[in-house]
C-alpha atoms as a PDB file:
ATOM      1  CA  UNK A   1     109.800  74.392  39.008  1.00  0.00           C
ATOM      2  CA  UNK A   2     112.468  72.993  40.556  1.00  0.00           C
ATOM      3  CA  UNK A   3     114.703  76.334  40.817  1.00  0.00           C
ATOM      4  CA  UNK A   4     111.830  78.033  42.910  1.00  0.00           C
ATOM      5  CA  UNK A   5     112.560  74.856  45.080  1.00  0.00           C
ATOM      6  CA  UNK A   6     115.662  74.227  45.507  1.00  0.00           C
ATOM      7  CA  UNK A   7     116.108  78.459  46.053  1.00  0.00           C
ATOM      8  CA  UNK A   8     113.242  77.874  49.261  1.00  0.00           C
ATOM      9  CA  UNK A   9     114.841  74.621  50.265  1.00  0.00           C
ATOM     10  CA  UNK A  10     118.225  76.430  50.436  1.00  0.00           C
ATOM     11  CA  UNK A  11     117.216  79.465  52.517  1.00  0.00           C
ATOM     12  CA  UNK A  12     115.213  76.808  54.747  1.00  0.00           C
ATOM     13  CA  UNK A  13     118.373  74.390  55.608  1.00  0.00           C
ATOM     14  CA  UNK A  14     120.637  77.426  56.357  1.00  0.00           C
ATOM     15  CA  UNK A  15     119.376  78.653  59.154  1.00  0.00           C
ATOM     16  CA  UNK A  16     121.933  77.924  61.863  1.00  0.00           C
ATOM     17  CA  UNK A  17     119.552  75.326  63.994  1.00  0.00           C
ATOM     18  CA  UNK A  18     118.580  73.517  61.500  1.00  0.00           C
ATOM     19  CA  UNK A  19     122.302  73.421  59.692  1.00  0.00           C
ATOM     20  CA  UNK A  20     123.784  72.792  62.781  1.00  0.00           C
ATOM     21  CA  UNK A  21     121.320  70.045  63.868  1.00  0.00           C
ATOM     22  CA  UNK A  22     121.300  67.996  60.549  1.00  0.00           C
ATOM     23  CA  UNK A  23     125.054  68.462  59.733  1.00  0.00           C
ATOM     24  CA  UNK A  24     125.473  66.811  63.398  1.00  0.00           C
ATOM     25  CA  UNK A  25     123.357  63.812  62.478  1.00  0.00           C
ATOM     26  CA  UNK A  26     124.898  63.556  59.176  1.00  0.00           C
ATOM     27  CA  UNK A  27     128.567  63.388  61.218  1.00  0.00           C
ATOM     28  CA  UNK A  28     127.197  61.457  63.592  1.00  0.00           C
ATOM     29  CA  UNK A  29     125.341  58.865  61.483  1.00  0.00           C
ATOM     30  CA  UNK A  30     122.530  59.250  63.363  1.00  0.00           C
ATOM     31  CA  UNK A  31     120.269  58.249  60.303  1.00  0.00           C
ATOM     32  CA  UNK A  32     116.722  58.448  61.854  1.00  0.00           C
ATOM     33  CA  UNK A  33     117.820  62.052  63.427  1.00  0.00           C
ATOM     34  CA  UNK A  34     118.805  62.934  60.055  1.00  0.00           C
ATOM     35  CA  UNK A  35     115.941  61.463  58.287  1.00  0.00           C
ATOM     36  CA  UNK A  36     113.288  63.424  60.595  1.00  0.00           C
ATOM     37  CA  UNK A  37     115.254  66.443  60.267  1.00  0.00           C
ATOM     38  CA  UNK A  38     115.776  66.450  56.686  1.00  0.00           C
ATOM     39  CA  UNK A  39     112.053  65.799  56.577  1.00  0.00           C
ATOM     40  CA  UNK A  40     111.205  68.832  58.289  1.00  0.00           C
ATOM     41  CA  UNK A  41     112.634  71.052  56.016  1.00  0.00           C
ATOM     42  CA  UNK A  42     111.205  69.288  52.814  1.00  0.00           C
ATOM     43  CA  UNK A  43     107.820  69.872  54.564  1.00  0.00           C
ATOM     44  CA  UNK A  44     109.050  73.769  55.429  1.00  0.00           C
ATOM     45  CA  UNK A  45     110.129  74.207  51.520  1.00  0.00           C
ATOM     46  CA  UNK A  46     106.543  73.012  50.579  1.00  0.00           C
ATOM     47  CA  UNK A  47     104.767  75.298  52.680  1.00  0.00           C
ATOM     48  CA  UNK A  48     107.081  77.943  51.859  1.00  0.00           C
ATOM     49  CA  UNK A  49     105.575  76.642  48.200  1.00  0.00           C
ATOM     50  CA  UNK A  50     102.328  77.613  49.416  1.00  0.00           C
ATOM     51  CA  UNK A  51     101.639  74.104  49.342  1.00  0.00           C
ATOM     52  CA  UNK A  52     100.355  70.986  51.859  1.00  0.00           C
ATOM     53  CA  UNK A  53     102.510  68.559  52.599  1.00  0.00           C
ATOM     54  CA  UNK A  54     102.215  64.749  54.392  1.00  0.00           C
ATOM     55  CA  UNK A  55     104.744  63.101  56.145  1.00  0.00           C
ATOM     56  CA  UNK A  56     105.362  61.109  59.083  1.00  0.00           C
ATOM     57  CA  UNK A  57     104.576  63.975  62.305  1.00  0.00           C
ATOM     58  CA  UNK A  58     102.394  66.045  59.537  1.00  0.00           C
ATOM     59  CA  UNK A  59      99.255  65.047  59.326  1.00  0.00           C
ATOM     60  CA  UNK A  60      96.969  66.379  56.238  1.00  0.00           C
ATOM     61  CA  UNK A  61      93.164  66.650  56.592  1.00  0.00           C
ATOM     62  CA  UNK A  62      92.456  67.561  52.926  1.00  0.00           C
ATOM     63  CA  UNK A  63      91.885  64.973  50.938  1.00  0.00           C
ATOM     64  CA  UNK A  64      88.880  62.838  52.544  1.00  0.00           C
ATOM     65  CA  UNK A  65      90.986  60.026  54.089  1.00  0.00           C
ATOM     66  CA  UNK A  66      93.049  62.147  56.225  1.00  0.00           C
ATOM     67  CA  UNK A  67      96.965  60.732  56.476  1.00  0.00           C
ATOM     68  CA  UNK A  68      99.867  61.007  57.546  1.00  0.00           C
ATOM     69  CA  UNK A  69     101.863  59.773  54.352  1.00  0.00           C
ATOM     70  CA  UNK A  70     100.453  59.170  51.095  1.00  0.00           C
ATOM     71  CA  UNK A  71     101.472  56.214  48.753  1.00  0.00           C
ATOM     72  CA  UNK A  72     103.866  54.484  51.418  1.00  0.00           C
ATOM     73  CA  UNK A  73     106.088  57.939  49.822  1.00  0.00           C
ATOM     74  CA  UNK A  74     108.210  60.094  52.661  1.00  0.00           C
ATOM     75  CA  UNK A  75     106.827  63.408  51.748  1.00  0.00           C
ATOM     76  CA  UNK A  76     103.720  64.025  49.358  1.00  0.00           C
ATOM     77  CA  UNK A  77     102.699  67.717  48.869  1.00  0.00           C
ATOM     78  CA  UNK A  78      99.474  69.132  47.222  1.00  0.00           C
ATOM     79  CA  UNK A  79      98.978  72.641  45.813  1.00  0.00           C
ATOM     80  CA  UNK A  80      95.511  74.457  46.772  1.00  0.00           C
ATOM     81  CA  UNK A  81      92.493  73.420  45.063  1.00  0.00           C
ATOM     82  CA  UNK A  82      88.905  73.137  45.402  1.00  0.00           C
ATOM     83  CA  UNK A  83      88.755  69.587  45.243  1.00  0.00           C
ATOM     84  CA  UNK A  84      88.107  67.075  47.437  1.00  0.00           C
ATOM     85  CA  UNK A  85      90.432  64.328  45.314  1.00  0.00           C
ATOM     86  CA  UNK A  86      93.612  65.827  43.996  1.00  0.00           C
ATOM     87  CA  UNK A  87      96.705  64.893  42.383  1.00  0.00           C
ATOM     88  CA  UNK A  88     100.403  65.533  44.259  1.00  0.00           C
ATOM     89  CA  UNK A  89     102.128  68.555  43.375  1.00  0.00           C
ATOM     90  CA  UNK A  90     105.478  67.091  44.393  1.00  0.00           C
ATOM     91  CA  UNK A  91     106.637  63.794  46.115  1.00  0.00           C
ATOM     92  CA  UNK A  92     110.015  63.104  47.901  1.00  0.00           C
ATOM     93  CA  UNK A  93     111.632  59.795  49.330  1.00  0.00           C
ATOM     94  CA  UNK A  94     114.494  60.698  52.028  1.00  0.00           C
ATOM     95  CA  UNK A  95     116.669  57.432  51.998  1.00  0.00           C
ATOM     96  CA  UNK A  96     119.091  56.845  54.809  1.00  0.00           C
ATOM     97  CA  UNK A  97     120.873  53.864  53.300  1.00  0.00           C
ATOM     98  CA  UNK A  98     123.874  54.536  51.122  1.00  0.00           C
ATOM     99  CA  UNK A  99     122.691  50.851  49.425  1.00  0.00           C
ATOM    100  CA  UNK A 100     122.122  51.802  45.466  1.00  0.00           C
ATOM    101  CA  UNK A 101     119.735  49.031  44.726  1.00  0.00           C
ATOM    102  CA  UNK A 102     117.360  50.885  48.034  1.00  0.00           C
ATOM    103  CA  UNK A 103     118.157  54.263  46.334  1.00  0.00           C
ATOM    104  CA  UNK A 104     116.947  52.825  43.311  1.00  0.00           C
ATOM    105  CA  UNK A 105     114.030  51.703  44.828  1.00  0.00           C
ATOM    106  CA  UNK A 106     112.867  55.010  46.091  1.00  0.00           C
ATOM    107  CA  UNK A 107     113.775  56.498  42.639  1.00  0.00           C
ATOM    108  CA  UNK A 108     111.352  53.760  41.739  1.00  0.00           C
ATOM    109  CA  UNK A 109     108.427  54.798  43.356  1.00  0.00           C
ATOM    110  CA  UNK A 110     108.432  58.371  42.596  1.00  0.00           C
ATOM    111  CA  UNK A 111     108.932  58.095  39.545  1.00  0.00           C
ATOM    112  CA  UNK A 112     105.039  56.073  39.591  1.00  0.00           C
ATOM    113  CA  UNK A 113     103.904  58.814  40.747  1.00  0.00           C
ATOM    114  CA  UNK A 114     101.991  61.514  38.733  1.00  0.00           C
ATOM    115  CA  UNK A 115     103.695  64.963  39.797  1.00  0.00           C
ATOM    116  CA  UNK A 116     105.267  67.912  38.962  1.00  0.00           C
ATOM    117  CA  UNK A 117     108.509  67.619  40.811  1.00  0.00           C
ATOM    118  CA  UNK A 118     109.723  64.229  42.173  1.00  0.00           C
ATOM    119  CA  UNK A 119     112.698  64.193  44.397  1.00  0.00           C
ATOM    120  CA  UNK A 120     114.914  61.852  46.066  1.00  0.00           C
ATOM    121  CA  UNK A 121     117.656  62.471  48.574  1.00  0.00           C
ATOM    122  CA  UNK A 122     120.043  60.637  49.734  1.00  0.00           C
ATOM    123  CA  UNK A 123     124.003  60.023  50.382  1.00  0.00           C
ATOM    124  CA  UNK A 124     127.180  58.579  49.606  1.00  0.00           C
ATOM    125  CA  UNK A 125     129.920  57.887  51.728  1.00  0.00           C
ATOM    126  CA  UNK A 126     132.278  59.978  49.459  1.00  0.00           C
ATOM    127  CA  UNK A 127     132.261  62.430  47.093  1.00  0.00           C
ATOM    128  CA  UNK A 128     134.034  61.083  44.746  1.00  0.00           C
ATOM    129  CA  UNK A 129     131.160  58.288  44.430  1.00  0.00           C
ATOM    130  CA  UNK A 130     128.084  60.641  43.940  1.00  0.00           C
ATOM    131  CA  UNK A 131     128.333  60.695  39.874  1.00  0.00           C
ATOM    132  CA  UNK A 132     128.619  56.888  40.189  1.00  0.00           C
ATOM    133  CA  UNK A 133     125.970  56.466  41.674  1.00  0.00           C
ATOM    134  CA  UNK A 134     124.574  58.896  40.087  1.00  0.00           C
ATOM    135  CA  UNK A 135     125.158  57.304  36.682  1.00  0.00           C
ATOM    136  CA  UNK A 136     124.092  53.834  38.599  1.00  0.00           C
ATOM    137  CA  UNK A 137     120.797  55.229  38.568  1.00  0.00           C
ATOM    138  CA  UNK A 138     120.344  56.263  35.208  1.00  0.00           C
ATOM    139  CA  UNK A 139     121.368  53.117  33.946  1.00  0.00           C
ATOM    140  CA  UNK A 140     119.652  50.707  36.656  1.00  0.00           C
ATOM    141  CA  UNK A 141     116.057  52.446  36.702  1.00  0.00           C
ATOM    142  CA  UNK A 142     115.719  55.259  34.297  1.00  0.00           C
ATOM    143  CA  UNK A 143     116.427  52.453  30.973  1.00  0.00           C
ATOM    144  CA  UNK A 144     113.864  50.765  32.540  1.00  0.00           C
ATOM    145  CA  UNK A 145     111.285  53.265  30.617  1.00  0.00           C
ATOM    146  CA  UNK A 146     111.411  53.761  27.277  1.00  0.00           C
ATOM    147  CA  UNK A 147     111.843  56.451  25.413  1.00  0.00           C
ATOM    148  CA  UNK A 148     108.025  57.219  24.756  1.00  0.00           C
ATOM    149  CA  UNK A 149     107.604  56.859  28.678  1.00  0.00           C
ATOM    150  CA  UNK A 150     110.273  58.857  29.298  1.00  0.00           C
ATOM    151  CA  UNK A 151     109.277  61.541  27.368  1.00  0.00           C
ATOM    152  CA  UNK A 152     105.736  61.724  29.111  1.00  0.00           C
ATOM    153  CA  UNK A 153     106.742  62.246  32.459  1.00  0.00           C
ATOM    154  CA  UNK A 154     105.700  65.752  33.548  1.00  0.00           C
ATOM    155  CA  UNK A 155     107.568  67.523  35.732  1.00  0.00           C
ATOM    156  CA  UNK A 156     111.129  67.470  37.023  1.00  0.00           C
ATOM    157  CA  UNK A 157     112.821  64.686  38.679  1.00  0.00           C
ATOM    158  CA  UNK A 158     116.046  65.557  40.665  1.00  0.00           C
ATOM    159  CA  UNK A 159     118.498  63.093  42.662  1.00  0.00           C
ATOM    160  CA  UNK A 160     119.944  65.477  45.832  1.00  0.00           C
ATOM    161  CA  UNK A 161     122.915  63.583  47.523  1.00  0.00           C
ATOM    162  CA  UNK A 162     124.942  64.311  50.388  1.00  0.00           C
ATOM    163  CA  UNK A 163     127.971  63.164  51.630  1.00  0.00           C
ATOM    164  CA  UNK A 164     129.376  63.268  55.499  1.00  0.00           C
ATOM    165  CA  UNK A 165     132.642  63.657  53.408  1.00  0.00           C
ATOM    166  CA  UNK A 166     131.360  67.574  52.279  1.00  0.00           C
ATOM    167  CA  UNK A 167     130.331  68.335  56.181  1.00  0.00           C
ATOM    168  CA  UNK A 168     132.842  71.412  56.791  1.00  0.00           C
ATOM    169  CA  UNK A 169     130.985  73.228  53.477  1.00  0.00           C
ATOM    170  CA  UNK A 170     127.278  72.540  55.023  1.00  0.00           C
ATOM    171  CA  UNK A 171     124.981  72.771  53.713  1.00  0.00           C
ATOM    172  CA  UNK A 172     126.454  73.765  49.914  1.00  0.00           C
ATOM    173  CA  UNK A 173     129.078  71.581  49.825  1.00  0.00           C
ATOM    174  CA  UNK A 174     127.109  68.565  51.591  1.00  0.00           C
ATOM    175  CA  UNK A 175     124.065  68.933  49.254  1.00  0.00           C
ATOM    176  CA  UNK A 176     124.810  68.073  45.195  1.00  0.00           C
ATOM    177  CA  UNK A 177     122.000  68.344  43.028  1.00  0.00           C
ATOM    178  CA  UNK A 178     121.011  66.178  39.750  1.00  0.00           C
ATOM    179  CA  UNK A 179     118.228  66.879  37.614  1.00  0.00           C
ATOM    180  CA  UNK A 180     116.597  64.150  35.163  1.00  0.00           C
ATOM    181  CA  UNK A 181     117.384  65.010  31.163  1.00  0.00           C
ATOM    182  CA  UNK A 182     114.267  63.177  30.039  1.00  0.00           C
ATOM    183  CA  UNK A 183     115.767  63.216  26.134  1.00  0.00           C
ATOM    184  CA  UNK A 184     119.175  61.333  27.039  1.00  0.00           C
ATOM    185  CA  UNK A 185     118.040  59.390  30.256  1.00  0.00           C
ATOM    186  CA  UNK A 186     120.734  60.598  32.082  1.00  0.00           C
ATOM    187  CA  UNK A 187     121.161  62.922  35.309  1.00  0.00           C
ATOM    188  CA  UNK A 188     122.729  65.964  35.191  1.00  0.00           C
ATOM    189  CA  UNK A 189     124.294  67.882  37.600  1.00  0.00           C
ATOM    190  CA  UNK A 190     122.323  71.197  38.713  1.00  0.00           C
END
């Protein structure tokens, strides 16, 4: 699922206002501006899903409590149903700190989270650090389940991290992608 994703999410943060906007706030540091961008397009790439999505400025009226975001999670998207209670489709955290232990945290919470494709972004300083923190996550959070766990989680759990470092190549070059091996417990690279 997550090809059909990341090929909607990559047409969607191309186009030149929204590149040019984000790659600003990612020079810039301007975290929040980069947060509420980056948010927009994860919302965009779920609709362009065909599917709902909640986050802070999108407001779904579809499940009976009507919300802005869903389990305390950045962006929480639904597929169309017939149902008035239904499971997420896909959840996303967007975290502006380059601290590991708050990346891990919002690794964390998706990963408590029944769904089909779990996502987290967020950035290092460098390039050069990306696969250690990649490999910081897999050791820190994903040995945290065991193998039986690990094995039951449905869907596909990627790791998308940027780095103000890769700015001149935006967005391909800012964006590196990690998917979840669920056999090994380790990320790798997309």
């Amino acid at each position: 699922m997550y090809e059909k994703w990341q090929e909607k999410f990559w047409r969607i943060v191309k186009q030149p206002e929204i590149a040019s906007a984000l790659k600003q706030a990612a020079l810039h540091e301007h975290l929040a501006d980069w947060t509420e961008i980056l948010t927009g397009v994860v919302v965009k790439t779920c609709e362009s899903m065909v599917w709902q999505a909640s986050s802070k400025g999108h407001k779904l009226t579809i499940l009976p409590v009507h919300k802005s975001e869903y389990l305390g999670l950045d962006v929480v998207a639904f597929a169309e149903e017939d149902k008035k209670w239904r499971f997420p489709i896909a959840v996303f955290e967007l975290e502006n700190s380059s601290d590991k232990e708050q990346i891990g945290y919002s690794l964390w919470k998706v990963l408590c989270v029944r769904a089909q494709l779990r996502a987290v972004f967020c950035y290092s300083r460098s390039p050069e650090l990306r696969p250690t923190l990649v490999n910081s996550l897999s050791r820190e959070v994903i040995t945290a389940l065991d193998l039986s766990s690990r094995s039951k989680l449905e869907g596909d759990m990627l790791v998308i991290v940027g780095s103000r470092a890769d700015s001149p190549t935006f967005p391909y070059g800012f964006f590196k992608w990690w998917c979840l091996d669920k056999n090994t417990g380790k990320f790798g690279k997309v």
